[in-house]
Protein backbone atom coordinates (compact mmCIF):
# COMPACT_ATOMS: atom_id res chain seq x y z
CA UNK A 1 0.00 0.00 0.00
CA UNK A 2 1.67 3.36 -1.04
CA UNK A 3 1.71 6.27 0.56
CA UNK A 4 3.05 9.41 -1.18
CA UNK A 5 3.03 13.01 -0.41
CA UNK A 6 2.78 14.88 -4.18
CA UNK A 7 3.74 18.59 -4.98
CA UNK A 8 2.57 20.58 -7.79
CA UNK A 9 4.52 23.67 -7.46
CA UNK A 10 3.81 26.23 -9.96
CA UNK A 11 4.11 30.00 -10.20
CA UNK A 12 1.75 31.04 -7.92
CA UNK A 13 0.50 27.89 -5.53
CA UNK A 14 1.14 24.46 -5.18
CA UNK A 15 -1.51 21.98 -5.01
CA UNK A 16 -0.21 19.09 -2.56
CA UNK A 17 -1.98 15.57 -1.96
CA UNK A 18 -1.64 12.87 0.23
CA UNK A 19 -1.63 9.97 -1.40
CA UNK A 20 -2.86 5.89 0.09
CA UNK A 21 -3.27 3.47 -2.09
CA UNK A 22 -4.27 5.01 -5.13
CA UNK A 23 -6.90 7.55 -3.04
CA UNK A 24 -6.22 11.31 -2.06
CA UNK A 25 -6.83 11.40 1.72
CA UNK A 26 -5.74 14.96 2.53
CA UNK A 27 -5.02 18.04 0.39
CA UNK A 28 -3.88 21.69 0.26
CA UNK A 29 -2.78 24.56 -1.70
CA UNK A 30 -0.14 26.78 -0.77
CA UNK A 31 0.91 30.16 -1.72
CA UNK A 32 4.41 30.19 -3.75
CA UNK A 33 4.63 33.50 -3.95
CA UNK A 34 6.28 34.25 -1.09
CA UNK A 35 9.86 32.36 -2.07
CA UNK A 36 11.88 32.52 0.79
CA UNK A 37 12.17 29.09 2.18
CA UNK A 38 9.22 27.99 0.12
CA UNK A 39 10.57 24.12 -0.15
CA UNK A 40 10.20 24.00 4.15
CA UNK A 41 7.41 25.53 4.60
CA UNK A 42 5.76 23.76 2.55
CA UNK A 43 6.83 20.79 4.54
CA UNK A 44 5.66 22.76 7.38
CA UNK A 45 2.34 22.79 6.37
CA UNK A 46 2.39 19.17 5.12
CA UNK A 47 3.62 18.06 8.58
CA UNK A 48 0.25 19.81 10.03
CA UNK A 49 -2.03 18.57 7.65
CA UNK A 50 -0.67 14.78 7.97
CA UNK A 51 -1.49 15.60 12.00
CA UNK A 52 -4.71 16.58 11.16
CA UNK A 53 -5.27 13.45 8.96
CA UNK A 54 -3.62 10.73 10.85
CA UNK A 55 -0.63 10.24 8.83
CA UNK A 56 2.79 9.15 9.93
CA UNK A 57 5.34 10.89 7.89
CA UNK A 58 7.72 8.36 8.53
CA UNK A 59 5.74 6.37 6.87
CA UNK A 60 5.66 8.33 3.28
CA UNK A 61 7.10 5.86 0.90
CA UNK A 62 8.43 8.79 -1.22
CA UNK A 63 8.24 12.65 -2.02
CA UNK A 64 6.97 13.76 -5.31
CA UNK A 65 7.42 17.40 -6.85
CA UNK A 66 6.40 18.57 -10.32
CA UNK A 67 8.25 21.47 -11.37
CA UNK A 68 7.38 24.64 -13.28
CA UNK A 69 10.49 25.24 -15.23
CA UNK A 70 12.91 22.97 -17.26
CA UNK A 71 13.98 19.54 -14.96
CA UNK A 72 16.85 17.30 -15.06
CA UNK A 73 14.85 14.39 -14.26
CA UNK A 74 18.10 11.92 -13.80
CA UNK A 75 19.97 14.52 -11.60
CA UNK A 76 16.86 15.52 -9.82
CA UNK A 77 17.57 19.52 -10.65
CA UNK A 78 15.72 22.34 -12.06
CA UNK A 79 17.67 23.50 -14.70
CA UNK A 80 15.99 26.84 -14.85
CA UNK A 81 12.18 28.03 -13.97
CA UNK A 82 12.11 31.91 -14.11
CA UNK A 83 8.35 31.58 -12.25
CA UNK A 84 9.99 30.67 -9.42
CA UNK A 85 13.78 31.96 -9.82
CA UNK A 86 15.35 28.57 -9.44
CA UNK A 87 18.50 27.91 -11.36
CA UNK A 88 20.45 25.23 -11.07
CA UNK A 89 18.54 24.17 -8.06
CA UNK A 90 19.36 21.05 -6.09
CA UNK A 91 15.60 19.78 -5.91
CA UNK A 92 16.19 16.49 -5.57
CA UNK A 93 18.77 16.79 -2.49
CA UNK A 94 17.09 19.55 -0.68
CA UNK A 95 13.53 17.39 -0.42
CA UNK A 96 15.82 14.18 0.51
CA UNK A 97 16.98 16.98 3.77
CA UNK A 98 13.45 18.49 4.48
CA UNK A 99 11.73 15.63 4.54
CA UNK A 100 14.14 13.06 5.73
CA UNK A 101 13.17 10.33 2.91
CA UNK A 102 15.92 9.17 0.34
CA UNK A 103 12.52 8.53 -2.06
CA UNK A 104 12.28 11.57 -4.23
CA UNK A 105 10.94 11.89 -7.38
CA UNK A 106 11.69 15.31 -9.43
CA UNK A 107 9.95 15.86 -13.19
CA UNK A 108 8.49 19.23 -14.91
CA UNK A 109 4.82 20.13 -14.07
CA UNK A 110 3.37 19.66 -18.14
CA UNK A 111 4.99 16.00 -18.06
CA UNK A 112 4.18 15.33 -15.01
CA UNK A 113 0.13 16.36 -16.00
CA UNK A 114 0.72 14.37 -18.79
CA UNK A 115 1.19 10.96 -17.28
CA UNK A 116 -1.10 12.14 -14.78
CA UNK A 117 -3.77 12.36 -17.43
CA UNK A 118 -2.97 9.21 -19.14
CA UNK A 119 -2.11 7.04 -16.39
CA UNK A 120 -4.84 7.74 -13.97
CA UNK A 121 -7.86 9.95 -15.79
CA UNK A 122 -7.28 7.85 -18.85
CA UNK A 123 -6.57 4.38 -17.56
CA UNK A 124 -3.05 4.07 -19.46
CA UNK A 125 -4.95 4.14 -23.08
CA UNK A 126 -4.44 4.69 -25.41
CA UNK A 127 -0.71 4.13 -26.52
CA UNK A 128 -0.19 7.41 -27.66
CA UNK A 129 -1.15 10.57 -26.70
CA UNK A 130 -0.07 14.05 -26.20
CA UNK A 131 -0.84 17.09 -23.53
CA UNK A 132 -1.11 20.58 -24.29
CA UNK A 133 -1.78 23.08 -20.99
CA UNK A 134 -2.79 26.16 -21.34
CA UNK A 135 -1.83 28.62 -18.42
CA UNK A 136 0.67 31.22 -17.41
CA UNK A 137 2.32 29.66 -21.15
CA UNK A 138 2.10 26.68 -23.35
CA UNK A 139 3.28 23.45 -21.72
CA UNK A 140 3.08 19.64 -22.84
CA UNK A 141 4.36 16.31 -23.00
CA UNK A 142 3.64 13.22 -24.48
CA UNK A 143 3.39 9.31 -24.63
CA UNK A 144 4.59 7.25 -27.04
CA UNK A 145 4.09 3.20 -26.46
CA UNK A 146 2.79 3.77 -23.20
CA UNK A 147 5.93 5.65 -21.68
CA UNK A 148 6.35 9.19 -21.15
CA UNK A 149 8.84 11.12 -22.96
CA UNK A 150 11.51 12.55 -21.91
CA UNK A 151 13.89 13.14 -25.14
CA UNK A 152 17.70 11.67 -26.19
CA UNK A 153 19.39 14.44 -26.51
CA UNK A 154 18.16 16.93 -23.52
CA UNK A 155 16.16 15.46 -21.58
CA UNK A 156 14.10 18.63 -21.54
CA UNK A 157 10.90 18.20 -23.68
CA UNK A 158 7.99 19.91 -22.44
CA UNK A 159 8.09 23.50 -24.25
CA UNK A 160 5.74 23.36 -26.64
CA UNK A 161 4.99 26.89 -26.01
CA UNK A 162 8.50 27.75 -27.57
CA UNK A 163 9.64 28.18 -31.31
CA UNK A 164 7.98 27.04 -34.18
CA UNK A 165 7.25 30.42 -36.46
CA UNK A 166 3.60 29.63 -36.03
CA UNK A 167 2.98 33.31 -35.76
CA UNK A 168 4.17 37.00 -35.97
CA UNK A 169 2.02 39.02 -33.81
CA UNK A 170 3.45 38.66 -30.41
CA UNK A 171 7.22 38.68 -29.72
CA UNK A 172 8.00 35.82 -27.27
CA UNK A 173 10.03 36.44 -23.75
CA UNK A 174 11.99 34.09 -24.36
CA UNK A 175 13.75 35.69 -27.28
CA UNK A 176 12.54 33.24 -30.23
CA UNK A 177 10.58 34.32 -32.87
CA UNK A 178 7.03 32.87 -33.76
CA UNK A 179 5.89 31.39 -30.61
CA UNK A 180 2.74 30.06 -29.64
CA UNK A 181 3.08 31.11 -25.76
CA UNK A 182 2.59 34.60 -26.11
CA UNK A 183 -0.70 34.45 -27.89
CA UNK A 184 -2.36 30.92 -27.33
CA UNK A 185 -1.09 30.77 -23.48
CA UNK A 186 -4.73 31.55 -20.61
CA UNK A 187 -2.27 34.73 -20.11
CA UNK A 188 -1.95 35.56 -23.80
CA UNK A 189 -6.10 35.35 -24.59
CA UNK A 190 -6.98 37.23 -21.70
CA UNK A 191 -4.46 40.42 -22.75
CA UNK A 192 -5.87 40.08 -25.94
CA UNK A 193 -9.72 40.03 -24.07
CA UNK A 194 -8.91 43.12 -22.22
CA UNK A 195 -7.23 45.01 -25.49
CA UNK A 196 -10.42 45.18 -26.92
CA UNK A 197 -12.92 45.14 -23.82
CA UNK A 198 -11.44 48.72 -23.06
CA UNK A 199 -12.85 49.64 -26.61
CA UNK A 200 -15.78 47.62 -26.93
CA UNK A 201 -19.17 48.64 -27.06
CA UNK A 202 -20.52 45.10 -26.91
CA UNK A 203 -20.79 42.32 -24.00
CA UNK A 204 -17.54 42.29 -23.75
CA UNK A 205 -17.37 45.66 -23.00
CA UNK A 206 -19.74 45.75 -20.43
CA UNK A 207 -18.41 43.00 -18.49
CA UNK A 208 -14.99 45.11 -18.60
CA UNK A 209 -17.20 48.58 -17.30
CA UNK A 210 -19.17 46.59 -14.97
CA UNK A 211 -16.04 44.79 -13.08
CA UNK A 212 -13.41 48.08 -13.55
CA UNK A 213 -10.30 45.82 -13.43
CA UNK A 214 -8.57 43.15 -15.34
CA UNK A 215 -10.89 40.70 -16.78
CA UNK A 216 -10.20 36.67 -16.77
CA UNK A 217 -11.43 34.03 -18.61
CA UNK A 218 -13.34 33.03 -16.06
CA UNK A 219 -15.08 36.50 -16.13
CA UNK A 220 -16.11 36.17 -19.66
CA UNK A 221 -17.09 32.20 -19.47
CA UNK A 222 -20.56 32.69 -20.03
CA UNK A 223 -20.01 34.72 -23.13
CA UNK A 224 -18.04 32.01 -24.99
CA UNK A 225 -21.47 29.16 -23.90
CA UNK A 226 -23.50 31.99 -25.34
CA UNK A 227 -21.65 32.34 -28.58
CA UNK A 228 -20.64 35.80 -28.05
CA UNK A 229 -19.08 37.02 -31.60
CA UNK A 230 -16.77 39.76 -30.41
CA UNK A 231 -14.99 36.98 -27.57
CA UNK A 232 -15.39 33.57 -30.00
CA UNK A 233 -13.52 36.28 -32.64
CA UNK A 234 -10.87 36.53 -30.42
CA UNK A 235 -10.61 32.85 -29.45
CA UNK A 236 -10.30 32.09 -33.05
CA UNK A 237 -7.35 34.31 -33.38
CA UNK A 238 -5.80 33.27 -30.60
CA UNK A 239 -6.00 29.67 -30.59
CA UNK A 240 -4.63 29.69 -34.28
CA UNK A 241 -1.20 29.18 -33.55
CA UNK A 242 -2.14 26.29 -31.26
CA UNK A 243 -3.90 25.18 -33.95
CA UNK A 244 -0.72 24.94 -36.26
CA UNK A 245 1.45 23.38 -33.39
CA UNK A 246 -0.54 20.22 -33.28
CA UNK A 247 -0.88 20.04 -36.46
CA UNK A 248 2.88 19.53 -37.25
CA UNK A 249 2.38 16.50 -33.96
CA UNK A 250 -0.15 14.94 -35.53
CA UNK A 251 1.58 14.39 -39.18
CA UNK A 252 4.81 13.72 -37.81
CA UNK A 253 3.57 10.73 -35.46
CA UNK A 254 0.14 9.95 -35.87
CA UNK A 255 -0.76 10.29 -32.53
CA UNK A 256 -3.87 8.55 -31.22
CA UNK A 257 -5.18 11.55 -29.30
CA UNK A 258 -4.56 15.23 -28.23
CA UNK A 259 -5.93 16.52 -24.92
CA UNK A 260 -6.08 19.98 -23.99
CA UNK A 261 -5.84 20.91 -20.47
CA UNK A 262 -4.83 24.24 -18.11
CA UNK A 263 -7.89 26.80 -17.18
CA UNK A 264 -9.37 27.75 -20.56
CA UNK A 265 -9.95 23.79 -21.23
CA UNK A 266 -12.55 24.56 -18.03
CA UNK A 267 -14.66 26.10 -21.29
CA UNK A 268 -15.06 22.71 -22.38
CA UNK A 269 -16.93 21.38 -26.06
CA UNK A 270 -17.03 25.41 -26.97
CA UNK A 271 -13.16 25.81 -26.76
CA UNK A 272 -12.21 22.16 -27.87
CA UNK A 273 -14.46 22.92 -31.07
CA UNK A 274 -12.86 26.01 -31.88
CA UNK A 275 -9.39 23.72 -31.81
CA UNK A 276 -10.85 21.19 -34.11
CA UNK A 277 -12.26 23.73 -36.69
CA UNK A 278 -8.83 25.39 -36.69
CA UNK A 279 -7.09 22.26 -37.20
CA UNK A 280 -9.67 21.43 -40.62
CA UNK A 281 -7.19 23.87 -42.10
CA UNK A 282 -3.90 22.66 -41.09
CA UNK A 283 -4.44 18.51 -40.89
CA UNK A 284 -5.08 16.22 -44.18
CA UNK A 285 -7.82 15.09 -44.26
CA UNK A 286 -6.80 11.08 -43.56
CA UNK A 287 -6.25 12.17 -40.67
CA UNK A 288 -8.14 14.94 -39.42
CA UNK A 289 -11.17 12.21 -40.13
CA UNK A 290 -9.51 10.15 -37.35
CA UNK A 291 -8.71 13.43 -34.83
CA UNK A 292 -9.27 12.06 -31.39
CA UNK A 293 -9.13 15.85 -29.04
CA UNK A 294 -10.57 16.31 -25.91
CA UNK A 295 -10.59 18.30 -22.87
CA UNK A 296 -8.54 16.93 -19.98
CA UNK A 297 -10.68 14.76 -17.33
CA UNK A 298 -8.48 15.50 -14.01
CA UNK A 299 -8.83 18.56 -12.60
CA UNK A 300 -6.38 20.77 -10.23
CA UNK A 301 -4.50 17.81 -8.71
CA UNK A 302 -3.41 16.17 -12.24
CA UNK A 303 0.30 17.25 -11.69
CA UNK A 304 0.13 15.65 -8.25
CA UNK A 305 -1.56 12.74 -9.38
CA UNK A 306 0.91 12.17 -12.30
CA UNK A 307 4.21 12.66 -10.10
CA UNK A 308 2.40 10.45 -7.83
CA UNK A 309 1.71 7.21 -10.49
CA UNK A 310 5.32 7.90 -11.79
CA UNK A 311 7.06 7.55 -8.44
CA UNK A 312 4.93 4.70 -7.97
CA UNK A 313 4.93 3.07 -10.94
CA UNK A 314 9.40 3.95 -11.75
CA UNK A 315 10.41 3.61 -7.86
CA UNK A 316 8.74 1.80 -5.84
CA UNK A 317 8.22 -1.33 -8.59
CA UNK A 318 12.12 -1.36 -9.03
């Protein structure tokens, strides 16, 4: 019977679970904004909620963490996540000394959703698949013959987001030209929502007037259910790019199914339509008649719950 404390640290919180035999008995979310000593007190607050709960922390069969930022999954480092500062950062080692367990398993937040997804909200089918997560940018991973992948040359694939010239609207952070991030990312729609709320004299606009700050997705869901021309218009655009990015996936390997996942896939059949219409333009049609996408089924804790089947099904079978 394992039992696994999971981390899903991203840029702003990280969703933690306690994990028994395949069951989430406890779980939090913690703030990650403030940085200082964020691995501890995190512990901190894992220690009280395992008191609360009944669970002996002793007991933990191993620690797992998925990462925002790029991870050396054999050393057990973040190479580099600029959400949360890290470079070069010991992960691996510095869990093994907080939480006195030598069981620590370290991979990047989009692959650990991935196997999350397919392992546990998917049942390990099909053979193929691959994640795209749509948040603060443009993450993924994939599966190919049932294993995650994790690349022979870097080790590093999960960036999606990154590269591509698949447009030439939005200059990228990261320096390359023609990324998808920018644009197709939760953070890239809503600046493009709020660009033309501030001039609109439609719903949109008086969703913008009414609330007299930022708007989010969230703000606006009811207008995409509703059809609303002025937002689906700007879905359209910015999903485009997205669009082209799978496209290229889908030709080069045939992949039996493409799930969409971060906060906007919350839209559901409206924004997983507007993916598939885009993609009539970009995929042949032997195999656009064959397109398997869908919205991801786990919710909040998929990075915990795929760190958590990895670690279980890599470590503790060894």
């Amino acid at each position: 019977m394992a039992k696994v404390f999971a981390i899903d640290l991203g840029a702003t919180s990280a969703k933690c679970a306690f994990f028994i035999d395949d069951e989430v008995v406890a779980n939090f979310n913690y703030d990650t904004t403030r940085r200082e000593n964020l691995l501890e007190n995190i512990a901190k607050k894992a220690t009280e909620i395992a008191k609360e709960n009944n669970i002996i922390m002793d007991e933990v069969d191993f620690v797992g963490i998925a990462v925002c930022g790029i991870v050396d999954n054999l050393k057990g480092s973040v190479v580099y996540s600029a959400n949360l500062g890290w470079k070069d950062y010991p992960t691996r080692e510095e869990l093994k000394r907080i939480f006195k367990n030598e069981n620590i398993v370290v991979l990047n937040d989009a692959k650990s959703a991935t196997y999350g997804e397919w392992s546990k909200g998917l049942k390990e089918e099909p053979d193929s698949m691959a994640l795209f997560t749509i948040g603060t940018g443009v993450g993924g991973g994939a599966i190919f013959n049932r294993k995650l992948v994790f690349g022979d040359n870097t080790g590093f694939p999960s960036e999606p987001g990154h590269g591509g010239g698949f447009q030439d609207e939005v200059q990228c952070i990261c320096g390359l030209k023609g990324c998808i991030e920018p644009v197709s990312s939760a953070t890239g729609i809503e600046k493009k929502l709020n660009e033309v709320a501030k001039n609109s004299t439609g719903k949109l606009g008086k969703v913008y007037n009414e609330l007299n700050r930022v708007i989010h997705i969230k703000d606006i869901a009811f207008l995409v259910q509703e059809n609303d021309s002025e937002v689906m218009e700007i879905f359209n655009s910015c999903l485009e790019p997205l669009a082209k990015c799978i496209s290229v996936l889908i030709h080069f390997f045939d992949i039996s199914m493409i799930v969409i996942g971060g906060g906007p896939s919350n839209l559901g059949d409206p924004l997983i339509k507007i993916i598939r219409e885009k993609l009539k333009n970009y995929v042949l049609p032997e195999f656009y008649k064959r397109l398997n996408l869908r919205k991801a089924i786990l919710g909040d804790l998929v990075g915990a719950w795929g760190v958590y089947q990895y670690g279980k099904n890599y470590l503790l079978k060894k």
